[in-house]
C-alpha atoms as a PDB file:
ATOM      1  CA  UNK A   1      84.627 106.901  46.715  1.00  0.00           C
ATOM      2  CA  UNK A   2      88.344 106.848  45.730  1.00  0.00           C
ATOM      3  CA  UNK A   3      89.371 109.937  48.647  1.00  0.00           C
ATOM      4  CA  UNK A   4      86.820 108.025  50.993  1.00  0.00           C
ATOM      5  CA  UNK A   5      88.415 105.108  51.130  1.00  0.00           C
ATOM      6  CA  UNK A   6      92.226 106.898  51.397  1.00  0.00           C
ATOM      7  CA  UNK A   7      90.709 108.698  54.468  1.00  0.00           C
ATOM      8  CA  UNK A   8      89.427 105.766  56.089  1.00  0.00           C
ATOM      9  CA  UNK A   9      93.168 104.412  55.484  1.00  0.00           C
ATOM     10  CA  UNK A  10      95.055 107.207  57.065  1.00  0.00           C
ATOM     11  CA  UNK A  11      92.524 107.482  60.425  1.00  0.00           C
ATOM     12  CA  UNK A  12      92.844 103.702  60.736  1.00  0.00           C
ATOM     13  CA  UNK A  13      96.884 104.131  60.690  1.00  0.00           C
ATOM     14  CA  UNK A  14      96.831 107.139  62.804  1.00  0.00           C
ATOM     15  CA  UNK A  15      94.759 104.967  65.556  1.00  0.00           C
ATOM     16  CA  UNK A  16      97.481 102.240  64.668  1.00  0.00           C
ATOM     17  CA  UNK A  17     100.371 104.287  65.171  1.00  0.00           C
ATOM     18  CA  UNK A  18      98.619 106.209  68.163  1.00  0.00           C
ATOM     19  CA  UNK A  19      98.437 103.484  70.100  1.00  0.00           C
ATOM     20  CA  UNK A  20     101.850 101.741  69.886  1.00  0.00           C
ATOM     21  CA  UNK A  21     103.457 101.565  73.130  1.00  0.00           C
ATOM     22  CA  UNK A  22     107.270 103.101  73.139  1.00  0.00           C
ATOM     23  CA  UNK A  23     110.069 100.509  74.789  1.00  0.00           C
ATOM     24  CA  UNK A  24     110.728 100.951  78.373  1.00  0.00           C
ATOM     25  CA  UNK A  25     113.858 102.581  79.587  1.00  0.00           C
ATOM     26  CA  UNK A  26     116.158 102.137  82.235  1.00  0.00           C
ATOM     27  CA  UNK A  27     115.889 105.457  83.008  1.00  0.00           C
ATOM     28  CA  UNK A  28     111.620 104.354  83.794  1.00  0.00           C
ATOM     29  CA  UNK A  29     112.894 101.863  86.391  1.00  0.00           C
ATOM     30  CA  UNK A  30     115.092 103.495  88.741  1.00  0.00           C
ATOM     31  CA  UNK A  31     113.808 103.256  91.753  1.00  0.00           C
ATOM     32  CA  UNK A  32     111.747 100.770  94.236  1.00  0.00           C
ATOM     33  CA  UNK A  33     108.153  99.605  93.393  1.00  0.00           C
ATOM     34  CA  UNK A  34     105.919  98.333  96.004  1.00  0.00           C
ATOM     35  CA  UNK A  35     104.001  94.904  95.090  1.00  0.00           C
ATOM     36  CA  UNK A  36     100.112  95.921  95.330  1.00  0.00           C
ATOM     37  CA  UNK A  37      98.820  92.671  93.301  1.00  0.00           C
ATOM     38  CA  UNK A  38     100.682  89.622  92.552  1.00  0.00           C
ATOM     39  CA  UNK A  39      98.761  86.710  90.418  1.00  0.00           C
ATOM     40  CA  UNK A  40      99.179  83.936  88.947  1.00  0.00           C
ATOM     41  CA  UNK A  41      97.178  83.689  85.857  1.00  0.00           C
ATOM     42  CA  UNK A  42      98.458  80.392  84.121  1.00  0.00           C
ATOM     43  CA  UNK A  43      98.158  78.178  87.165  1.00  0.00           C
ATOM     44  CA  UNK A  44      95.884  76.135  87.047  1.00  0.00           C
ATOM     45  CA  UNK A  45      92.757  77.204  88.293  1.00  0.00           C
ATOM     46  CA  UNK A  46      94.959  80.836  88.113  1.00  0.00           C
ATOM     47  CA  UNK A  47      95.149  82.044  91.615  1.00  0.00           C
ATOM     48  CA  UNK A  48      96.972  84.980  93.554  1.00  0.00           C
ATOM     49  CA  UNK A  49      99.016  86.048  96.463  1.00  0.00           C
ATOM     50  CA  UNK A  50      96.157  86.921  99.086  1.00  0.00           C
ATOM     51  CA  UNK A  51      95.972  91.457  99.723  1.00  0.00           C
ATOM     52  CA  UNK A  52      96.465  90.578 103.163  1.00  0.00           C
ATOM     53  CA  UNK A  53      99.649  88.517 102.784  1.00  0.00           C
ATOM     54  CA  UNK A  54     100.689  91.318 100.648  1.00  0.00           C
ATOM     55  CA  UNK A  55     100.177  93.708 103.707  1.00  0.00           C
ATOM     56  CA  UNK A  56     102.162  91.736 105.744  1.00  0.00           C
ATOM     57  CA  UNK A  57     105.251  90.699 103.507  1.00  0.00           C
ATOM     58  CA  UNK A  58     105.793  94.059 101.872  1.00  0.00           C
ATOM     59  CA  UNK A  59     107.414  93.007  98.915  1.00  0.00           C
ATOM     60  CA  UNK A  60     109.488  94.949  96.516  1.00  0.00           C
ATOM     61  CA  UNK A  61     111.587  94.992  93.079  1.00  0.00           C
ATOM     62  CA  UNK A  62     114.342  98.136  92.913  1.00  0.00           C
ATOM     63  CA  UNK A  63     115.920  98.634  90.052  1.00  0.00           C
ATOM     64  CA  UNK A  64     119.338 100.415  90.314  1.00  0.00           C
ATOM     65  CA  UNK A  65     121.568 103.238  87.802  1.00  0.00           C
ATOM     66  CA  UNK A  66     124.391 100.686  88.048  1.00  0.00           C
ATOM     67  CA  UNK A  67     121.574  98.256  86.178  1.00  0.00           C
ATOM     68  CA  UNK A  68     121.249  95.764  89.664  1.00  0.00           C
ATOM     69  CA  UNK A  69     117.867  94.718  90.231  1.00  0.00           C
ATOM     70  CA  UNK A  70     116.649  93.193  94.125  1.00  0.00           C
ATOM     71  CA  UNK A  71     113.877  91.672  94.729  1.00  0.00           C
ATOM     72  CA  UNK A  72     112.932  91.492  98.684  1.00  0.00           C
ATOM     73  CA  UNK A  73     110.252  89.840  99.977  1.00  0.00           C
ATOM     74  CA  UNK A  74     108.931  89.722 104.184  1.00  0.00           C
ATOM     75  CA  UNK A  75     112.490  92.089 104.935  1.00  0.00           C
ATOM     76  CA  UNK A  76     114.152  89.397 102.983  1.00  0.00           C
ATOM     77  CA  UNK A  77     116.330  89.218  99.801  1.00  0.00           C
ATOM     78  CA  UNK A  78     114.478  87.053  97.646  1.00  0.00           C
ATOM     79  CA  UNK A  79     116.466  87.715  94.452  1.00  0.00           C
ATOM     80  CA  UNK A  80     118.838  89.605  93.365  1.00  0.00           C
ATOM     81  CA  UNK A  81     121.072  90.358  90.036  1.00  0.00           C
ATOM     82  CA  UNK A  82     121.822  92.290  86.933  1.00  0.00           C
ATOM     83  CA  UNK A  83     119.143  93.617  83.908  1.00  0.00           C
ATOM     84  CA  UNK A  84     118.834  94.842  80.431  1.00  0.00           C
ATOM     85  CA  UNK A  85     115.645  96.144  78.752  1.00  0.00           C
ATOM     86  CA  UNK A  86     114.968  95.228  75.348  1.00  0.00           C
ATOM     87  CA  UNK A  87     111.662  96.887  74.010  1.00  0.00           C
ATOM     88  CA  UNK A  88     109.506  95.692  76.461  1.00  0.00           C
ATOM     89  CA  UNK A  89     111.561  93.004  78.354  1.00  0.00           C
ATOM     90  CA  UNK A  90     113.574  93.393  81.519  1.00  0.00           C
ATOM     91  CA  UNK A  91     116.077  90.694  80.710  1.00  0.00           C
ATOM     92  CA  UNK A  92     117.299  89.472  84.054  1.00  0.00           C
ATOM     93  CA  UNK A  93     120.152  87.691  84.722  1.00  0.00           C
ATOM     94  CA  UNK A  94     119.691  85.992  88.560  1.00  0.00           C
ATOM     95  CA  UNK A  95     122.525  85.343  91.087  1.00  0.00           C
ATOM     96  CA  UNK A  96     122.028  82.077  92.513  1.00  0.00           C
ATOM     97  CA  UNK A  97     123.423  80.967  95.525  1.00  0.00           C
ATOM     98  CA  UNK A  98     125.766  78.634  94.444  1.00  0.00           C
ATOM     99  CA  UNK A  99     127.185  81.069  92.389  1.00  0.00           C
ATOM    100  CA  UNK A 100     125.632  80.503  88.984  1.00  0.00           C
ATOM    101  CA  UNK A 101     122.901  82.431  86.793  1.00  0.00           C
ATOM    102  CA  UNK A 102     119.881  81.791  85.765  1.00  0.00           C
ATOM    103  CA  UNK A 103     118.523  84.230  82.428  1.00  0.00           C
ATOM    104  CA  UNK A 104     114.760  85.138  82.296  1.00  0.00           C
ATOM    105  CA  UNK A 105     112.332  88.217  80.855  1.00  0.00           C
ATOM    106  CA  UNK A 106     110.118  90.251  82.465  1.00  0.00           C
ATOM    107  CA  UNK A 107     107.695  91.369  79.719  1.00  0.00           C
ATOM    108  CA  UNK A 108     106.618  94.510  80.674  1.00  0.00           C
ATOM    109  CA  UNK A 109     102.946  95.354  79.594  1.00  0.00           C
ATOM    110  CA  UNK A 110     102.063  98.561  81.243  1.00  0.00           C
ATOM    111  CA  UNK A 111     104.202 101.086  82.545  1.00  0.00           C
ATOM    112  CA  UNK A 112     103.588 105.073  83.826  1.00  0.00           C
ATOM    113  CA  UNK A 113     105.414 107.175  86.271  1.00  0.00           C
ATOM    114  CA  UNK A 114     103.407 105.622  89.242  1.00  0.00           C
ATOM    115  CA  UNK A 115     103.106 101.724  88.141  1.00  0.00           C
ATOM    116  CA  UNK A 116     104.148  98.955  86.680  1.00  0.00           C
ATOM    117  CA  UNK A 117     102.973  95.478  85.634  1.00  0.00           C
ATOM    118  CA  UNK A 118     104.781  92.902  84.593  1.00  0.00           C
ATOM    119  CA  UNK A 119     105.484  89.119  84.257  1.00  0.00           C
ATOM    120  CA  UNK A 120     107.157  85.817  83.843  1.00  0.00           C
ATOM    121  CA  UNK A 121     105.625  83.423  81.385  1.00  0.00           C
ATOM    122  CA  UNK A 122     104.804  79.329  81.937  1.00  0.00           C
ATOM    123  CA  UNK A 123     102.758  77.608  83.871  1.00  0.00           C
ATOM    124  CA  UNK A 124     104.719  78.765  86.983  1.00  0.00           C
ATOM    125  CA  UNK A 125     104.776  82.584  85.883  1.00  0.00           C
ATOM    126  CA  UNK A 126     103.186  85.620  87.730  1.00  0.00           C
ATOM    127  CA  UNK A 127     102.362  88.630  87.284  1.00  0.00           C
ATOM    128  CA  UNK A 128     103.092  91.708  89.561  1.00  0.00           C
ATOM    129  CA  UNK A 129     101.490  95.410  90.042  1.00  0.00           C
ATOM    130  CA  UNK A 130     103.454  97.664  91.257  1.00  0.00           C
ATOM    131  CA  UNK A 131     103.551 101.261  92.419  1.00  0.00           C
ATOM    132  CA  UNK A 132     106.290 103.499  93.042  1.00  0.00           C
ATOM    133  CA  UNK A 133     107.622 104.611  96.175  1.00  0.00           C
END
């Protein structure tokens, strides 16, 4: 019962340990990702940016070697500033227009070669899809 139990113990940390995400890397970023989905899931009711108006805006986030990050939205800048990553936040530091910063994450939750989701937290937060061009 005794080497049951132990083996029941090791597959349960191997499935553990298995599926433990590594951090993301700067090195993962580089590049521009195209917005496919963009919701909104703490609103309230949680709503999201219509597939259409997607279509139409073409909105993007690039992330550059020189750690910049631009955010550009209907041909427009929308944001733009510098990041870090820390495990599985993108901690970005906005330029404002007046000159001063504003400091937020981006928790990443699911990242491959070819996509990437992540999000803001609150009530005003969203959360983004994107694939890479």
């Amino acid at each position: 019962m005794k080497k049951h139990a132990i083996l029941i113990f090791v597959a349960l940390l191997f499935l553990w340990v298995a599926s433990c995400k590594s951090s993301v890397s700067a090195d993962d970023l580089y590049g521009k990702w195209k917005y496919i989905k963009v919701a909104h899931p703490h609103a309230d009711p949680p709503d999201s940016v219509r597939k259409e108006d997607i279509a139409y805006y073409a909105p993007y986030i690039q992330f550059t070697t020189n750690n910049t990050l631009i955010i550009m939205w209907g041909g427009k800048l929308l944001s733009h500033g510098k990041f870090s990553i820390d495990g599985h936040n993108i901690n970005y530091t906005e330029s404002l227009a007046n000159g001063t910063t504003r400091k937020f994450p981006f928790w990443v939750s699911e990242l491959t070669d070819k996509e990437i989701i992540f999000e803001t937290k609150g009530d005003d937060g969203s959360r983004v899809t994107a694939v890479k061009e």
